[in-house]
Protein backbone atom coordinates (compact mmCIF):
# COMPACT_ATOMS: atom_id res chain seq x y z
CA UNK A 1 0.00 0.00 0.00
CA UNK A 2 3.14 2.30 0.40
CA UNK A 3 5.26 2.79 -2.78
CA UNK A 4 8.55 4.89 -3.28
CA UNK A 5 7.03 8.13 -3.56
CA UNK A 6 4.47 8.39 -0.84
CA UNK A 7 7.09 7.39 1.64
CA UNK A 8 9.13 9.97 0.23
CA UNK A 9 6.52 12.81 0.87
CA UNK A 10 5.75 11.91 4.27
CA UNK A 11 9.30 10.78 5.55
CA UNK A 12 9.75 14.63 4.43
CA UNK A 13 6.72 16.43 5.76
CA UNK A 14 7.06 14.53 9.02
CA UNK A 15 10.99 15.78 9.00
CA UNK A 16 10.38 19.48 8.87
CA UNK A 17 6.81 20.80 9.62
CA UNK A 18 5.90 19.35 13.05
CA UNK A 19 7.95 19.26 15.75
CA UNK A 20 6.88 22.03 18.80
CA UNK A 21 3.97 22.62 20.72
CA UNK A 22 0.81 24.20 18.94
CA UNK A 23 0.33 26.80 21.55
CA UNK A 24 4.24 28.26 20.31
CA UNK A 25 3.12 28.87 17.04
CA UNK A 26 2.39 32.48 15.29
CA UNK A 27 -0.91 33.90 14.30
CA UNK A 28 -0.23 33.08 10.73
CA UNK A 29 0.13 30.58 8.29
CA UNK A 30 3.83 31.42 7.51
CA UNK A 31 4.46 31.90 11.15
CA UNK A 32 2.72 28.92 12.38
CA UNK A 33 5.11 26.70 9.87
CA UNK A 34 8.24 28.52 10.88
CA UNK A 35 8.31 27.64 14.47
CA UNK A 36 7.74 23.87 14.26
CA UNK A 37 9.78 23.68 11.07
CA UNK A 38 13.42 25.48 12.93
CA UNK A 39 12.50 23.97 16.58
CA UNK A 40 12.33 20.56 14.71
CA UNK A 41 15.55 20.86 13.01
CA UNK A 42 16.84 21.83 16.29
CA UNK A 43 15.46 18.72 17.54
CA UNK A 44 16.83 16.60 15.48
CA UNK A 45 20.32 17.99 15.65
CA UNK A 46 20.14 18.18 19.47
CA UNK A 47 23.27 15.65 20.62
CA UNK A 48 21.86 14.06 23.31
CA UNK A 49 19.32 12.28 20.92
CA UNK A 50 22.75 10.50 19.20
CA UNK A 51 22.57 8.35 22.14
CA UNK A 52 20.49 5.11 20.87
CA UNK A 53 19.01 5.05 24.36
CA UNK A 54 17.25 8.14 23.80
CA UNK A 55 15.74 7.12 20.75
CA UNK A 56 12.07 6.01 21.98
CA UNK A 57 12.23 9.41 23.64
CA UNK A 58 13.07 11.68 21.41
CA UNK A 59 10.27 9.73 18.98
CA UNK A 60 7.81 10.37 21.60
CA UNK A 61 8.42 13.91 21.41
CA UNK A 62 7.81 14.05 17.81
CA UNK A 63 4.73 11.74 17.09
CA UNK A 64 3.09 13.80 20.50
CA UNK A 65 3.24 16.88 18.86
CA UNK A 66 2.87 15.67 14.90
CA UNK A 67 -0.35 14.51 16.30
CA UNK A 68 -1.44 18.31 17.10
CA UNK A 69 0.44 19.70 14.31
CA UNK A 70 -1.74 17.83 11.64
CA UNK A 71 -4.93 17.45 10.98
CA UNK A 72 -5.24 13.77 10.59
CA UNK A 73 -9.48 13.41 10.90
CA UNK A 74 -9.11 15.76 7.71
CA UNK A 75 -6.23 14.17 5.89
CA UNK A 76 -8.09 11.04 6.10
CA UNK A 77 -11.60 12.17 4.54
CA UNK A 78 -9.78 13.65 1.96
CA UNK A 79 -7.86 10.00 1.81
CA UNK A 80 -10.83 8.40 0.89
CA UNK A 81 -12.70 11.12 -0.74
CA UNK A 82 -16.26 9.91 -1.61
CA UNK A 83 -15.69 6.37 -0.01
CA UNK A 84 -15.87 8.38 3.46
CA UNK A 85 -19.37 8.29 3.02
CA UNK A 86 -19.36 5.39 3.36
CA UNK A 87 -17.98 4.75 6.84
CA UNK A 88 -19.97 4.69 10.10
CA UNK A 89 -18.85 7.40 12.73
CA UNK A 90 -17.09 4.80 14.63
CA UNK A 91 -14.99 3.51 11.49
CA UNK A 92 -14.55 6.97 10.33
CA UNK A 93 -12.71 7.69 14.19
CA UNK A 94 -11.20 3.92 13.70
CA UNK A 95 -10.01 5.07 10.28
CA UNK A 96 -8.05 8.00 11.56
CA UNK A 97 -6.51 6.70 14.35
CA UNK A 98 -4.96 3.68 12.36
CA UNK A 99 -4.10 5.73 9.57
CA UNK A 100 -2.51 8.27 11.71
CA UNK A 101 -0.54 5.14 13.45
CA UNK A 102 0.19 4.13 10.32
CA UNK A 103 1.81 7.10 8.87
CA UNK A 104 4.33 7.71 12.63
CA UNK A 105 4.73 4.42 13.10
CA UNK A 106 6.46 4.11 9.33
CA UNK A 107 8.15 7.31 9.07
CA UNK A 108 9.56 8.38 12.26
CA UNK A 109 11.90 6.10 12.58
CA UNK A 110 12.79 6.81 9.02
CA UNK A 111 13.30 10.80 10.20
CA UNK A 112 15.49 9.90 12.91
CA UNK A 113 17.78 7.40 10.86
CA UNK A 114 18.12 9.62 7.53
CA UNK A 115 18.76 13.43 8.69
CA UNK A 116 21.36 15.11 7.52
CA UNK A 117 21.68 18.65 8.27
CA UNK A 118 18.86 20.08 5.79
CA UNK A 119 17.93 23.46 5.61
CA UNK A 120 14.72 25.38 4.72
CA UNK A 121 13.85 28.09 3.00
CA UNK A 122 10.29 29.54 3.45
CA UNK A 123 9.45 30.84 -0.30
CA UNK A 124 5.77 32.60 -0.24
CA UNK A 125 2.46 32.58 1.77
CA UNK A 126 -0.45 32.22 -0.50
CA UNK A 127 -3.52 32.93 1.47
CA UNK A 128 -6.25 30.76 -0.65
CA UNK A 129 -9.55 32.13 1.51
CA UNK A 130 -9.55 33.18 4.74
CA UNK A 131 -9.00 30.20 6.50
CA UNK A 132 -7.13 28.33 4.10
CA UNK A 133 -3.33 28.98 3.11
CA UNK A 134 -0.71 27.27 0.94
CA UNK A 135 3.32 27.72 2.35
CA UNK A 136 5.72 27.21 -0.29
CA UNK A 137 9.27 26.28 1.07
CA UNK A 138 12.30 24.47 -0.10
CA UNK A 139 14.67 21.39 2.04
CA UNK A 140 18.10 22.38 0.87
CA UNK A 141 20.01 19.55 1.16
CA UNK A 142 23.63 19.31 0.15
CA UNK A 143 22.87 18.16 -3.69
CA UNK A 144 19.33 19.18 -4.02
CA UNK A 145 16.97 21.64 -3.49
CA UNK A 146 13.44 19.70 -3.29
CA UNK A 147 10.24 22.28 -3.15
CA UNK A 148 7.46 21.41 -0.61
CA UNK A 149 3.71 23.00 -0.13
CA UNK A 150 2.37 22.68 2.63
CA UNK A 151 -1.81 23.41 2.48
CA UNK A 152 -3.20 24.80 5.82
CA UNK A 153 -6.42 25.45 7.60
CA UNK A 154 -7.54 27.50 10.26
CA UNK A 155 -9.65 25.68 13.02
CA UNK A 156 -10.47 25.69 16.43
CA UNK A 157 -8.05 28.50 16.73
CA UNK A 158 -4.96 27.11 15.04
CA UNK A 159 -3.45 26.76 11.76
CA UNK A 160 -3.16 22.79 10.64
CA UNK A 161 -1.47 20.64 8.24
CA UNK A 162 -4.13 19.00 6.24
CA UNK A 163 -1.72 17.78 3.01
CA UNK A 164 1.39 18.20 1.79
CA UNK A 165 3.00 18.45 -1.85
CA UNK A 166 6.75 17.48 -2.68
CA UNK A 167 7.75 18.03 -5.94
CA UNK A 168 3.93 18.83 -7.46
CA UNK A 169 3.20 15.14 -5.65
CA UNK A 170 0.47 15.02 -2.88
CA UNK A 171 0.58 13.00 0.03
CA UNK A 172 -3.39 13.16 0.38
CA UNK A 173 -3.61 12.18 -3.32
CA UNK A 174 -0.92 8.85 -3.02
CA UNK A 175 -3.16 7.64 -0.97
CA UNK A 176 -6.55 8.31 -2.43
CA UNK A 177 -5.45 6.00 -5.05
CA UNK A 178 -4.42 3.44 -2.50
CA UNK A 179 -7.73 3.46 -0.65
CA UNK A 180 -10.19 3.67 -4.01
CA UNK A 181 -8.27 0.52 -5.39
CA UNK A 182 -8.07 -1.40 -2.40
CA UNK A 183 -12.23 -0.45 -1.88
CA UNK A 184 -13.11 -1.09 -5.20
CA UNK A 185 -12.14 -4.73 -4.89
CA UNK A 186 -14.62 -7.15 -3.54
CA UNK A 187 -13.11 -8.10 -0.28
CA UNK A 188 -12.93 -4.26 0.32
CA UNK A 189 -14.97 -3.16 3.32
CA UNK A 190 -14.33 -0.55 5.54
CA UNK A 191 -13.71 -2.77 8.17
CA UNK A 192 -10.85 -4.55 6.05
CA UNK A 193 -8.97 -1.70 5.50
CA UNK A 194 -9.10 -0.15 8.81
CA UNK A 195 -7.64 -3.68 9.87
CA UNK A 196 -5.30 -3.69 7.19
CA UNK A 197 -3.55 -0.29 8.18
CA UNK A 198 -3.63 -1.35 12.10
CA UNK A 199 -1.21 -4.78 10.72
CA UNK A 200 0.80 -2.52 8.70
CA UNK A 201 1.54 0.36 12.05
CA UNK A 202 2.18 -2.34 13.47
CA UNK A 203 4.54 -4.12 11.68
């Protein structure tokens, strides 16, 4: 259900945009990024995390606050698009919470293993209405520059991830594909997939 390109978005979304408490972050779009974003980086490059024993802790710290920093009841609606409809209130709040597991579980571990001293640039606040922006920003890495949007919505008094885009490719999108296919088949009932990602978080 995971190919090349999705982990790719979400191993990099996860890396920059998420990493400090809501309540530290600015009244706008731009400014509610920035603080997560450079507080994560510092996060990652703090020494005392080198130590293997500190590991479990210093994931902790990020899936805790990734949890408040996205959206993830919105991410997956827009996951499933019109197949939400089709899931009870109690598999649409089962849905979430394993595809939220799904998406730490694989990819933190991933952040913590792979960093190496990126950089980021934040490019342009596009303000889309008035409770929707998009960020444009750019991980400068020591070969590469690699462009990342980051689409945000105001609610319940804070800016929120709700997708992201690396290199024109959406993370919402990836798996909208995922989830139609796997639906469309005739095995494919809510209840199967909502199993299906709780065997794959925790693999």
């Amino acid at each position: 259900m995971q190919g090349g390109s999705v982990k790719k978005i979400v191993c990099l979304a996860l890396m920059i945009g998420v990493l400090v408490p809501v309540a530290a972050w600015g009244a706008t779009p731009m400014d509610a990024l920035r603080g997560p974003i450079e507080s994560g980086i510092a996060l990652l490059r703090d020494p005392q995390y080198a130590d293997q024993s500190k590991k479990d802790e210093q994931r902790h710290r990020m899936w805790e606050i990734v949890r408040q920093a996205f959206d993830f009841r919105l991410i997956a609606a827009r996951a499933l698009g019109r197949n939400w409809q089709q899931f009870s209130p109690a598999q649409k709040e089962a849905f979430t919470e394993a595809f939220a597991a799904l998406l730490g579980n694989t990819y933190i571990g991933k952040i913590q293993g792979e960093f190496s001293d990126e950089k980021v640039e934040f490019l342009q606040e596009e303000m889309v209405s008035d409770n929707k922006a998009v960020i444009k920003t750019r991980i400068l890495r020591k070969n590469a520059e690699i462009p990342v949007d980051y689409n945000m919505l105001w609610r319940d008094d804070q800016w929120r991830i709700y997708d992201v885009k690396v290199e024109g490719i959406g993370l919402v999108l990836n798996y909208r594909k995922q989830f139609k296919s796997f639906l469309s088949k005739e095995t494919g009932t809510p209840d199967s997939l909502i199993e299906t990602l709780r065997e794959k978080a925790d693999q």
